[in-house]
PDB file of N, CA and C in Angstrom:
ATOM      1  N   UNK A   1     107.241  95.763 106.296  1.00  0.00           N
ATOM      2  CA  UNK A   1     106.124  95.279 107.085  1.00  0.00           C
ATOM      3  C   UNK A   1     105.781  93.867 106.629  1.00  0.00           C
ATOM      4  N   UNK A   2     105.740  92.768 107.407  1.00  0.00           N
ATOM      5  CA  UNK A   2     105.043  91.692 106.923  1.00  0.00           C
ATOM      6  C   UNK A   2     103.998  91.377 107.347  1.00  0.00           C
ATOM      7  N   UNK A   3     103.096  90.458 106.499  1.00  0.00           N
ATOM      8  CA  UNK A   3     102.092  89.510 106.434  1.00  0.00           C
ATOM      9  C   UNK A   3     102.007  88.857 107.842  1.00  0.00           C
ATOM     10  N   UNK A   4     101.037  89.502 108.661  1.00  0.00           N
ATOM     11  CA  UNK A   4     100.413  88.794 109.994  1.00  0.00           C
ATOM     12  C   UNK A   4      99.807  87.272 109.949  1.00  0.00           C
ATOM     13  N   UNK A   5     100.534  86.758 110.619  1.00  0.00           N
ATOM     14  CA  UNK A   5     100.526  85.370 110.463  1.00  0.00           C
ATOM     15  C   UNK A   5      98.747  84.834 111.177  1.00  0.00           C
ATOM     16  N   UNK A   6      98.136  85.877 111.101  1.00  0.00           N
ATOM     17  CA  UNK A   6      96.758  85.494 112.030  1.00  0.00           C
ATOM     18  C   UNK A   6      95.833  85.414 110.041  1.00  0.00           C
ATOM     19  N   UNK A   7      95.886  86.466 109.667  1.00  0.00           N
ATOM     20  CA  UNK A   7      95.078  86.741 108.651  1.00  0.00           C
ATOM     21  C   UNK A   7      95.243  86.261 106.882  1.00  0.00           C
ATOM     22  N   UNK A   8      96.845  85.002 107.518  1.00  0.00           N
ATOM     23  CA  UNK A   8      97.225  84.306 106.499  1.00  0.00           C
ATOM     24  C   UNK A   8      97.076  83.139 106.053  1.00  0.00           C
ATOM     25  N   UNK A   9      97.190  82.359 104.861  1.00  0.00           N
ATOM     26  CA  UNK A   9      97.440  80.789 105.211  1.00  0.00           C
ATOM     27  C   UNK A   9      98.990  80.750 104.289  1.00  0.00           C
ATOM     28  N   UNK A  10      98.901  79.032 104.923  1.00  0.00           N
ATOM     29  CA  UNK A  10     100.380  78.876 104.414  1.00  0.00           C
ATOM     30  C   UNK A  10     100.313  77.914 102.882  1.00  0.00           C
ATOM     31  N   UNK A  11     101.171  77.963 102.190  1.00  0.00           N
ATOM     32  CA  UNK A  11     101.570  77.208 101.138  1.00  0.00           C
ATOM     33  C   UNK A  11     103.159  76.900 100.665  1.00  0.00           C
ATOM     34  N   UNK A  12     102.903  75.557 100.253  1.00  0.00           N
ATOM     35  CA  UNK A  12     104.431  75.207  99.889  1.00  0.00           C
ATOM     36  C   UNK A  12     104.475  74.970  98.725  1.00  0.00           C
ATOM     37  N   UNK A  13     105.863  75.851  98.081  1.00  0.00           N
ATOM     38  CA  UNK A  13     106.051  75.477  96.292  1.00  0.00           C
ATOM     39  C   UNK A  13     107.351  75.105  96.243  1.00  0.00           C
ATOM     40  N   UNK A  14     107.815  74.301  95.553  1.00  0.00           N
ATOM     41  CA  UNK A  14     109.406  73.907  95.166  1.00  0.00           C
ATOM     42  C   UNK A  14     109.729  74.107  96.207  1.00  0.00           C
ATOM     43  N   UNK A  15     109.365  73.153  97.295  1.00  0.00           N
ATOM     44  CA  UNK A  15     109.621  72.662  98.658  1.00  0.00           C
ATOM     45  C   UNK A  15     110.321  73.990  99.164  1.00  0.00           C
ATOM     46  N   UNK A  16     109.497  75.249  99.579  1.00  0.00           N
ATOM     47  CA  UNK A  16     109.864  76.190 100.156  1.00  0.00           C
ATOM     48  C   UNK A  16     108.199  76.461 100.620  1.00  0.00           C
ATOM     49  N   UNK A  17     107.984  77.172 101.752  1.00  0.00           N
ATOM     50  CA  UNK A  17     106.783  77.703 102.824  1.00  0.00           C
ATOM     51  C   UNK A  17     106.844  78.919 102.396  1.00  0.00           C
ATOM     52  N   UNK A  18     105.370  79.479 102.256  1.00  0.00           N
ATOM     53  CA  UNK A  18     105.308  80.613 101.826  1.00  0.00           C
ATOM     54  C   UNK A  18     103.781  81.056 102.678  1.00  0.00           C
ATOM     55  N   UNK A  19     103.638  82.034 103.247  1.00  0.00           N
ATOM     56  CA  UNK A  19     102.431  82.687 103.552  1.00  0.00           C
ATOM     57  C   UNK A  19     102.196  83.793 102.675  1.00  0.00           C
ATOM     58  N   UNK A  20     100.661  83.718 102.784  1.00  0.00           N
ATOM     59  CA  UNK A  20      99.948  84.138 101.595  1.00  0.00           C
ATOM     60  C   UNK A  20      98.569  85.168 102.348  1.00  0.00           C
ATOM     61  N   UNK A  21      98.128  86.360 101.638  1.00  0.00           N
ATOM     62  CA  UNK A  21      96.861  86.644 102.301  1.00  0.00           C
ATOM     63  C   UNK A  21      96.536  87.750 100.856  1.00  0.00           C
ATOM     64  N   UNK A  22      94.946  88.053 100.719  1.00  0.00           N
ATOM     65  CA  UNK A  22      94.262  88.708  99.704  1.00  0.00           C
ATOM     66  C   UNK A  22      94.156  90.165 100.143  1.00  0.00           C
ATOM     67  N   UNK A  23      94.279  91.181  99.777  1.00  0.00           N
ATOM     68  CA  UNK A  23      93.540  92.591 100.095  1.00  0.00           C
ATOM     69  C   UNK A  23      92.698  93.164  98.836  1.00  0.00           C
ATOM     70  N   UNK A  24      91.497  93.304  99.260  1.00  0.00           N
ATOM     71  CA  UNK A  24      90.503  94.201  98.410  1.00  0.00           C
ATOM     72  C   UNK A  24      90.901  95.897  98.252  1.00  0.00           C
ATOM     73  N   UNK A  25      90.638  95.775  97.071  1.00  0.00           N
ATOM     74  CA  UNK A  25      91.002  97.193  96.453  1.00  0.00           C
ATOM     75  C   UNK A  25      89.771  97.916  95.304  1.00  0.00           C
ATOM     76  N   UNK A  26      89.756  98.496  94.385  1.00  0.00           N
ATOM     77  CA  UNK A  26      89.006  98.911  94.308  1.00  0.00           C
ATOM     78  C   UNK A  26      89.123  98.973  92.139  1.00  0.00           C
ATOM     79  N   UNK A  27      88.251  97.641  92.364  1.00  0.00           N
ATOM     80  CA  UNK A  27      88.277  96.942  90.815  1.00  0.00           C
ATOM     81  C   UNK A  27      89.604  96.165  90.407  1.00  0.00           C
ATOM     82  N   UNK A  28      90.146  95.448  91.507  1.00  0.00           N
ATOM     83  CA  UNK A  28      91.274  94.139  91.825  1.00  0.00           C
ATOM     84  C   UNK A  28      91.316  94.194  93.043  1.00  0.00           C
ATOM     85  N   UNK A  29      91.739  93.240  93.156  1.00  0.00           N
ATOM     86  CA  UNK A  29      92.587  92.328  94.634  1.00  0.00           C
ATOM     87  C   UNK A  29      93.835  91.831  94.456  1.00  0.00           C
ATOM     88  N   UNK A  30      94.688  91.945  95.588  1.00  0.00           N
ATOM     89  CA  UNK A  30      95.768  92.148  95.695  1.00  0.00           C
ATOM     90  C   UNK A  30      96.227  90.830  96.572  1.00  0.00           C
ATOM     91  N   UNK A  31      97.023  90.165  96.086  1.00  0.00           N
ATOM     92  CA  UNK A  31      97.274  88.747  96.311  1.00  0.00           C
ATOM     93  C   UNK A  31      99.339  89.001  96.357  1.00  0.00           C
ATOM     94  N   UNK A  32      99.149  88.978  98.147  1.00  0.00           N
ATOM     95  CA  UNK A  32     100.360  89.297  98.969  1.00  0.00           C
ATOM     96  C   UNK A  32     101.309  88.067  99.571  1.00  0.00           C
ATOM     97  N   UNK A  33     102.323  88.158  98.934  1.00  0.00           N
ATOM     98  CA  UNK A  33     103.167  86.900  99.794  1.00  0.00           C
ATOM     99  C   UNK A  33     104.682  87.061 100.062  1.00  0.00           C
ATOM    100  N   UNK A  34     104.904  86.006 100.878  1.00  0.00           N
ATOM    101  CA  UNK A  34     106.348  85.798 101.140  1.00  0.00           C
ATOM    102  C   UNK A  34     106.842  84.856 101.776  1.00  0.00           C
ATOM    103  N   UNK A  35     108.075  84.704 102.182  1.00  0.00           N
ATOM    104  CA  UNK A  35     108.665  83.699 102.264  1.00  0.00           C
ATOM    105  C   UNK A  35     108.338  83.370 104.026  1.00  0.00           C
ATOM    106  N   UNK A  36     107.848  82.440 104.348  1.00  0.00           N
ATOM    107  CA  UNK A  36     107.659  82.163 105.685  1.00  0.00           C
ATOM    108  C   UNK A  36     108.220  82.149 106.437  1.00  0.00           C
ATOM    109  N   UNK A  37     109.548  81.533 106.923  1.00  0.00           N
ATOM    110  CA  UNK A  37     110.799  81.877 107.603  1.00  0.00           C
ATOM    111  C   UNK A  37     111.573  83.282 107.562  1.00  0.00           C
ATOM    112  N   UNK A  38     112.294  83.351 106.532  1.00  0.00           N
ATOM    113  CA  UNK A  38     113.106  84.444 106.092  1.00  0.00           C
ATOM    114  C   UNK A  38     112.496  85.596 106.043  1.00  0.00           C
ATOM    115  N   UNK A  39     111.123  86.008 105.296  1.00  0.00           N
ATOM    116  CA  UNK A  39     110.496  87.366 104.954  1.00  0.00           C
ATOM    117  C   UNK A  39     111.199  88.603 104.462  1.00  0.00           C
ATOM    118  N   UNK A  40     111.960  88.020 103.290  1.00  0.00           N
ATOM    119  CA  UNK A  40     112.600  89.007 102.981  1.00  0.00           C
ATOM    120  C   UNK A  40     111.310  89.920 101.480  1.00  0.00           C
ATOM    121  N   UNK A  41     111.977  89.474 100.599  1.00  0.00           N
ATOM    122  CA  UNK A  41     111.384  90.477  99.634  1.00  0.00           C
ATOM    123  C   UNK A  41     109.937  90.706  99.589  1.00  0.00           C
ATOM    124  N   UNK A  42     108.964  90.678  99.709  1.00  0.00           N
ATOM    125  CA  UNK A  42     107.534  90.872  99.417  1.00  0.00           C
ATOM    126  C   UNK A  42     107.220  90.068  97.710  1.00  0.00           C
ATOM    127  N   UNK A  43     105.640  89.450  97.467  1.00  0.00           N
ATOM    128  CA  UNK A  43     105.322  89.957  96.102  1.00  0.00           C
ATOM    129  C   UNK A  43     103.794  89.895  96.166  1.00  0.00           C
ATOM    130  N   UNK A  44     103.356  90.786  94.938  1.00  0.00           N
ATOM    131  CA  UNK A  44     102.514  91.557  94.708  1.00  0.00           C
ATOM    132  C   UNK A  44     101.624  91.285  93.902  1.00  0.00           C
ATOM    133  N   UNK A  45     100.656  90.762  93.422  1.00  0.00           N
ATOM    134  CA  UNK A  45     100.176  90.719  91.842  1.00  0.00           C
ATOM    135  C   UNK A  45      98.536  90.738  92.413  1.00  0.00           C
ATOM    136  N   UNK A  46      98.191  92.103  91.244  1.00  0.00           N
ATOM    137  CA  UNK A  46      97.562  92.739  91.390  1.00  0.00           C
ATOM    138  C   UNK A  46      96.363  91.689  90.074  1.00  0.00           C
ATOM    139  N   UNK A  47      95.137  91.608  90.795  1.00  0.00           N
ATOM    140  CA  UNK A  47      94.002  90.852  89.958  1.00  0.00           C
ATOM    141  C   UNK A  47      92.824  91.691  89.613  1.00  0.00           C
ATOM    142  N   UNK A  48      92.474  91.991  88.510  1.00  0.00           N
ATOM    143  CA  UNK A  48      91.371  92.708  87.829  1.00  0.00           C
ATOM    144  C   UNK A  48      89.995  91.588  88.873  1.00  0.00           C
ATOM    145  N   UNK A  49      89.157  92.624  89.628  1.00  0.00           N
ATOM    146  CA  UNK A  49      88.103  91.502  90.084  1.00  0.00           C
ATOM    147  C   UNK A  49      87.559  92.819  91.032  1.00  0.00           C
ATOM    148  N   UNK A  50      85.997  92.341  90.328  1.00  0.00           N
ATOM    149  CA  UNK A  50      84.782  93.490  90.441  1.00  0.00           C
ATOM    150  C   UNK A  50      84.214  92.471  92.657  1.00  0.00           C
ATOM    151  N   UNK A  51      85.053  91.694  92.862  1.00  0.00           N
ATOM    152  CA  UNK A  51      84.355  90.712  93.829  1.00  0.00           C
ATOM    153  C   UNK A  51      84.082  91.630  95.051  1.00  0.00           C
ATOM    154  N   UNK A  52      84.857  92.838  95.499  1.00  0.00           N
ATOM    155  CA  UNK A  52      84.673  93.986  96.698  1.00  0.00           C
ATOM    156  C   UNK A  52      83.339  94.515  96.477  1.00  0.00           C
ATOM    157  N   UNK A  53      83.214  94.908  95.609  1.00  0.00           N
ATOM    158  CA  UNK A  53      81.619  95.449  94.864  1.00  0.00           C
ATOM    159  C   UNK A  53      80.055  94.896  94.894  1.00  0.00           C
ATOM    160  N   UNK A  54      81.072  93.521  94.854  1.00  0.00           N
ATOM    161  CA  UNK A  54      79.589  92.678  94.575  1.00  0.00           C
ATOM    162  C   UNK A  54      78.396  92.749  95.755  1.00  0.00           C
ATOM    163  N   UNK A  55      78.422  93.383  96.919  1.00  0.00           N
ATOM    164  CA  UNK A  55      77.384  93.381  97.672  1.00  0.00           C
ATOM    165  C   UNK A  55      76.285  95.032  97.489  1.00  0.00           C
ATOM    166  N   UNK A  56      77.748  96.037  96.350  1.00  0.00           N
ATOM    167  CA  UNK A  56      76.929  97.214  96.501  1.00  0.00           C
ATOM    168  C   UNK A  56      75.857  97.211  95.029  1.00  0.00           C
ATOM    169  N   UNK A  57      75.538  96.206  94.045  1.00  0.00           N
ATOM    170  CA  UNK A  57      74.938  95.634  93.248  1.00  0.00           C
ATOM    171  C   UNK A  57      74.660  94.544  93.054  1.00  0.00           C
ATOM    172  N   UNK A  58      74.532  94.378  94.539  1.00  0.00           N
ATOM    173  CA  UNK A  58      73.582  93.005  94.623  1.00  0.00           C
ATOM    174  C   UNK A  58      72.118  93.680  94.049  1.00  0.00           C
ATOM    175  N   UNK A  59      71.036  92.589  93.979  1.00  0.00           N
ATOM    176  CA  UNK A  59      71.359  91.288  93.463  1.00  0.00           C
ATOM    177  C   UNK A  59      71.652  91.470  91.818  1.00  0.00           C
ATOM    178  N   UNK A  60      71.910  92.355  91.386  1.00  0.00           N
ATOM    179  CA  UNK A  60      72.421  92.880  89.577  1.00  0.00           C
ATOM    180  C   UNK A  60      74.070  93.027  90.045  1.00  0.00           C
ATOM    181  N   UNK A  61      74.461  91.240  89.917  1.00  0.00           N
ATOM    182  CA  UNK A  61      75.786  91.192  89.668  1.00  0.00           C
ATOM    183  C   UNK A  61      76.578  90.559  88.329  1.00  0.00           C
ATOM    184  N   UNK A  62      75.484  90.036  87.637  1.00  0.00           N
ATOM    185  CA  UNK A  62      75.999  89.496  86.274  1.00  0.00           C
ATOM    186  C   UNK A  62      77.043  90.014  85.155  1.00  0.00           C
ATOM    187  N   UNK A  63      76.956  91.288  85.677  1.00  0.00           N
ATOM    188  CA  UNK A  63      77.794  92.303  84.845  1.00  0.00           C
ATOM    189  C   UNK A  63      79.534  92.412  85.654  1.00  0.00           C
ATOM    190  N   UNK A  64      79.709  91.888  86.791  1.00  0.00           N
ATOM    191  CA  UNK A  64      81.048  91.784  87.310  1.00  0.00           C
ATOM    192  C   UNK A  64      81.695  90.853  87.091  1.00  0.00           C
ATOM    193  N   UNK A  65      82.657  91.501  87.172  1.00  0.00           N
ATOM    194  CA  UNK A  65      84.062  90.265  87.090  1.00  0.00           C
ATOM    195  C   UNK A  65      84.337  89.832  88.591  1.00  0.00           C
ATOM    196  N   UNK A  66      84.066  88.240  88.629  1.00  0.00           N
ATOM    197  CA  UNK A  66      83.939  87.760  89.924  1.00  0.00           C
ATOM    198  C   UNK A  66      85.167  87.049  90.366  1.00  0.00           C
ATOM    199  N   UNK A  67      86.289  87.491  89.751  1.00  0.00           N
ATOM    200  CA  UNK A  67      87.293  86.673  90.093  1.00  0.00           C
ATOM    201  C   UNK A  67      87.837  86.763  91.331  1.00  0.00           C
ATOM    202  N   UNK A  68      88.051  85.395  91.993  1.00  0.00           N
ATOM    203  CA  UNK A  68      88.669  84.858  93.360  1.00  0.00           C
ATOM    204  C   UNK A  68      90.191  84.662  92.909  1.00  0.00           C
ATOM    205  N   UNK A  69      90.804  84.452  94.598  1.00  0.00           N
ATOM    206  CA  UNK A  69      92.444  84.164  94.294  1.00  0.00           C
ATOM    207  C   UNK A  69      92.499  82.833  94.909  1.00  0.00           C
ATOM    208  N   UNK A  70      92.436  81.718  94.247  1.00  0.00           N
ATOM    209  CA  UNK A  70      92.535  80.312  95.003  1.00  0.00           C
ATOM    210  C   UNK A  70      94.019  79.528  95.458  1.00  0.00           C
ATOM    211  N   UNK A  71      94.442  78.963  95.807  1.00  0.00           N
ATOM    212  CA  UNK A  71      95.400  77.928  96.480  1.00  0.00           C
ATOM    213  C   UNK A  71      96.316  77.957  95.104  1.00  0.00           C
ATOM    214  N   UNK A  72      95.553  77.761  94.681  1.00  0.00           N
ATOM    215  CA  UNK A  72      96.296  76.909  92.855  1.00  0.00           C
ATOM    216  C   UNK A  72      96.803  78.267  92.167  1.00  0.00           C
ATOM    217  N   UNK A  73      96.339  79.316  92.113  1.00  0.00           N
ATOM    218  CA  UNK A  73      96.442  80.508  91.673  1.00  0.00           C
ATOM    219  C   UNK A  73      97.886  80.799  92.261  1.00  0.00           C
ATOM    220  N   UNK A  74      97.634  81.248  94.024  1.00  0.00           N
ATOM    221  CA  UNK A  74      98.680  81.741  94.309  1.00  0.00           C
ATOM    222  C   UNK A  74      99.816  80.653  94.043  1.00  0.00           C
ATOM    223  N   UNK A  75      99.781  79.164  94.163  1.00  0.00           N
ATOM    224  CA  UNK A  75     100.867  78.568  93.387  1.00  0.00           C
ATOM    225  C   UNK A  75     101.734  78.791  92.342  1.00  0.00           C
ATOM    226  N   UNK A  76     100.792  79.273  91.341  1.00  0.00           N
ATOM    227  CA  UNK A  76     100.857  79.820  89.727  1.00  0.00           C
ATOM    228  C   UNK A  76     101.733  81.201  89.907  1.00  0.00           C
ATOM    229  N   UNK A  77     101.058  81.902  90.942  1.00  0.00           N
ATOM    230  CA  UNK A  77     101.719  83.064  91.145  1.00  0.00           C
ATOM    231  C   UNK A  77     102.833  83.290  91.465  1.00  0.00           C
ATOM    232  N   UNK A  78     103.167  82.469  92.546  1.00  0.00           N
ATOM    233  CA  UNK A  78     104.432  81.920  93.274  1.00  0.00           C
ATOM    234  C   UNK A  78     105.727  81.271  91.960  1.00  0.00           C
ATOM    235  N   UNK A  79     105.229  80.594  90.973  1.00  0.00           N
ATOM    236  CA  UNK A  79     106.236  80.100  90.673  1.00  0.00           C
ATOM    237  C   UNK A  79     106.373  80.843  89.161  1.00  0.00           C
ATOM    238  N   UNK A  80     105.573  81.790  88.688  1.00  0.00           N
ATOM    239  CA  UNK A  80     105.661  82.469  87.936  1.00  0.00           C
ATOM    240  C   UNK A  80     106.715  83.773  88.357  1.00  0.00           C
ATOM    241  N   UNK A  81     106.519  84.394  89.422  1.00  0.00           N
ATOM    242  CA  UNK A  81     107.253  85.509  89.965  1.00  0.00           C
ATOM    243  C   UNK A  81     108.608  84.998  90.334  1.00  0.00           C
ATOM    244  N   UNK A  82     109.515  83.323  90.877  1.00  0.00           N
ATOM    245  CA  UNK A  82     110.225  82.977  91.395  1.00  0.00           C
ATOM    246  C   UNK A  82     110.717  83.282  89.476  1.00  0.00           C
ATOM    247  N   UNK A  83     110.195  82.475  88.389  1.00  0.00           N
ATOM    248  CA  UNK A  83     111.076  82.429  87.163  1.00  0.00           C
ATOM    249  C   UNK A  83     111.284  83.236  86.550  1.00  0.00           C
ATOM    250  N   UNK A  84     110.590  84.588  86.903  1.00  0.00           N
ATOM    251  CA  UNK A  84     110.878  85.973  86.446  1.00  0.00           C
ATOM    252  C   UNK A  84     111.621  86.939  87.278  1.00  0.00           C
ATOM    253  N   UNK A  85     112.396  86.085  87.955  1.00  0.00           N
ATOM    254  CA  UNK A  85     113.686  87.020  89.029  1.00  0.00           C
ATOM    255  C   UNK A  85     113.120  87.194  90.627  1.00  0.00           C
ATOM    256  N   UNK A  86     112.099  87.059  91.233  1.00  0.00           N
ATOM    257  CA  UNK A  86     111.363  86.695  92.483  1.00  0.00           C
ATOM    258  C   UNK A  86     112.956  86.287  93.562  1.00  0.00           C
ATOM    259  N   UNK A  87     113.138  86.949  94.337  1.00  0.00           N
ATOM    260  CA  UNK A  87     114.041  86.226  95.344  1.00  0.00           C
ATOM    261  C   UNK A  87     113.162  86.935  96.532  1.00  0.00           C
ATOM    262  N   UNK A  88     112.470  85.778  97.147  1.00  0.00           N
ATOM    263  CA  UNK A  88     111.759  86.189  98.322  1.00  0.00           C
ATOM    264  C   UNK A  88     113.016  85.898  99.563  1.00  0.00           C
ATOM    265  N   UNK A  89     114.039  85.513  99.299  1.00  0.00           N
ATOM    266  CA  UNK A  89     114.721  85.662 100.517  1.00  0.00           C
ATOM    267  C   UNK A  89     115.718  86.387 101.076  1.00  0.00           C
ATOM    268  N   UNK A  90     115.389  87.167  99.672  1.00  0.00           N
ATOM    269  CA  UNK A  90     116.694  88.133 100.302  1.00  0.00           C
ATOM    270  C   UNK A  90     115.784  89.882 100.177  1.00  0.00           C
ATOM    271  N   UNK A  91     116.022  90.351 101.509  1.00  0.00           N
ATOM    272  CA  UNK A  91     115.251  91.733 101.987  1.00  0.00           C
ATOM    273  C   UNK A  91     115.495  92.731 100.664  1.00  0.00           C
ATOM    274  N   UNK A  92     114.514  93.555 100.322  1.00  0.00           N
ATOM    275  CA  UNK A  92     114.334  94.638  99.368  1.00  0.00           C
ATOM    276  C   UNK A  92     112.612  94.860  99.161  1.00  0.00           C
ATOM    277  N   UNK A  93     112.908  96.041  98.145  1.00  0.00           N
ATOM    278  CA  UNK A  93     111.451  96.358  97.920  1.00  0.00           C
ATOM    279  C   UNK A  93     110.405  95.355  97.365  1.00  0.00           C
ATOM    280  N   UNK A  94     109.159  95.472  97.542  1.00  0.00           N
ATOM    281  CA  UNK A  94     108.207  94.303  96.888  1.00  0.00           C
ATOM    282  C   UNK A  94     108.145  94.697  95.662  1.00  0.00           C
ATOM    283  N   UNK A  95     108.664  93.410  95.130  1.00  0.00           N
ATOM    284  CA  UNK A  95     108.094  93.403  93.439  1.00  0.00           C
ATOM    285  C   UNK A  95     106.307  92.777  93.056  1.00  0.00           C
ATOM    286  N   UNK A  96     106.213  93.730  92.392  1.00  0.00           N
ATOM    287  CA  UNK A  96     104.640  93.887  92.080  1.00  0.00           C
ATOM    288  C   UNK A  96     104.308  93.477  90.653  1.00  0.00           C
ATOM    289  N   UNK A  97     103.099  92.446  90.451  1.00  0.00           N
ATOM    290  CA  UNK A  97     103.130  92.178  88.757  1.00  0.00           C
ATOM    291  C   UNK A  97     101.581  92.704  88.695  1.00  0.00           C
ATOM    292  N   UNK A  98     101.146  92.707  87.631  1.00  0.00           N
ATOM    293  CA  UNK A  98      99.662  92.308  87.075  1.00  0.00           C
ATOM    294  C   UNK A  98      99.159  91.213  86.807  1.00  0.00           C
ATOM    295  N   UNK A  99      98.398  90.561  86.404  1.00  0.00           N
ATOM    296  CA  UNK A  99      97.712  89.375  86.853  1.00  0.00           C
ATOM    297  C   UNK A  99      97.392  89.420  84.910  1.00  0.00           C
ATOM    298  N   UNK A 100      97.319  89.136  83.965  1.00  0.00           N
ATOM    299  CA  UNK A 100      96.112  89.358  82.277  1.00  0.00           C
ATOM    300  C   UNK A 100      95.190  88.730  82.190  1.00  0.00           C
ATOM    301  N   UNK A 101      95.030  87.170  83.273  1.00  0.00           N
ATOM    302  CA  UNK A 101      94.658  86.121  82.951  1.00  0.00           C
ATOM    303  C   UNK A 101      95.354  85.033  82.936  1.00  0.00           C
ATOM    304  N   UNK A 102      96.314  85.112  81.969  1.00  0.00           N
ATOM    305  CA  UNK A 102      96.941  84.474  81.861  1.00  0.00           C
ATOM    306  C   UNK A 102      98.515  84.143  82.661  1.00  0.00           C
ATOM    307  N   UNK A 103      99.269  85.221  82.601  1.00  0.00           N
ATOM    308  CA  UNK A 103     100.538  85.109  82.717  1.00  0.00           C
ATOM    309  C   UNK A 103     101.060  86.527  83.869  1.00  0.00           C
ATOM    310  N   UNK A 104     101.495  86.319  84.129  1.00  0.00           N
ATOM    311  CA  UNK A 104     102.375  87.509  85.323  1.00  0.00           C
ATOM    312  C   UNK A 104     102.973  88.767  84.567  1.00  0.00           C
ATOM    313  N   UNK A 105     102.870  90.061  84.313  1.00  0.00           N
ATOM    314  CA  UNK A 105     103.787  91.511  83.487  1.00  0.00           C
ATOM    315  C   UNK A 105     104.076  91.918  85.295  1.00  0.00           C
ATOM    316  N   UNK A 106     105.167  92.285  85.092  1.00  0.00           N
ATOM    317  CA  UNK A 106     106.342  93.177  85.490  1.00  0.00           C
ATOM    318  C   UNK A 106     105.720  94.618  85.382  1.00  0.00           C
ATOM    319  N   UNK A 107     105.393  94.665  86.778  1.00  0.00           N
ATOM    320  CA  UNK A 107     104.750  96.385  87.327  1.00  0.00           C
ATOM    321  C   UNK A 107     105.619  97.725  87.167  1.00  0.00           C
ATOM    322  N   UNK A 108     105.938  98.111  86.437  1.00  0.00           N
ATOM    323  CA  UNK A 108     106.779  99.162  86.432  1.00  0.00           C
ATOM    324  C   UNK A 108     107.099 100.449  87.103  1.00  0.00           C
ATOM    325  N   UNK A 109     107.611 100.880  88.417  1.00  0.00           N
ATOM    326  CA  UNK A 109     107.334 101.958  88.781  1.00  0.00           C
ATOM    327  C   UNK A 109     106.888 103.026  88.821  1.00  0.00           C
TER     328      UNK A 109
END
């Protein structure tokens, strides 16, 4: 299944097009992409972020983790998943990481 080109935006890394879109989940968000032309492989990386929540403790939100997925992020994401084996152009299952903060882990089945 791919990424509906209505509910996406686009980005370019190491001069390749990539569409990109967020899904809320439940204590992370899920930051979905692929290759714009081709659409082969999927990827996945899953972000610790209290931000779905934040309207059911409003206004006592100080205690959440408010993390967003920005432009620069999914960049980060993009070229982190391409140097850890990422081939968005060739069709197979989506590879899925975790997000630490810092650096991209390898989702394990």
């Amino acid at each position: 299944m791919s990424i509906n080109k209505k509910s996406s935006r686009r980005i370019s890394v190491r001069d390749d097009n990539y569409i990109w879109t967020v899904s809320p989940g439940s204590g992370y968000i899920i930051m979905i992409a692929e290759h714009e032309i081709t659409r082969g492989m999927r990827l996945e990386v899953y972000v610790e972020s209290d931000i779905d929540s934040a309207w059911v403790n409003f206004p006592n939100t100080e205690h959440l983790n408010m993390k967003i997925v920005r432009p620069s992020d999914v960049e980060y994401f993009i070229c982190q998943a391409l140097d850890q084996g990422w081939t968005p152009k060739v069709k197979g299952i989506p590879v899925v990481f975790d997000f630490d903060s810092k650096f991209l882990k390898r989702r394990l089945s």
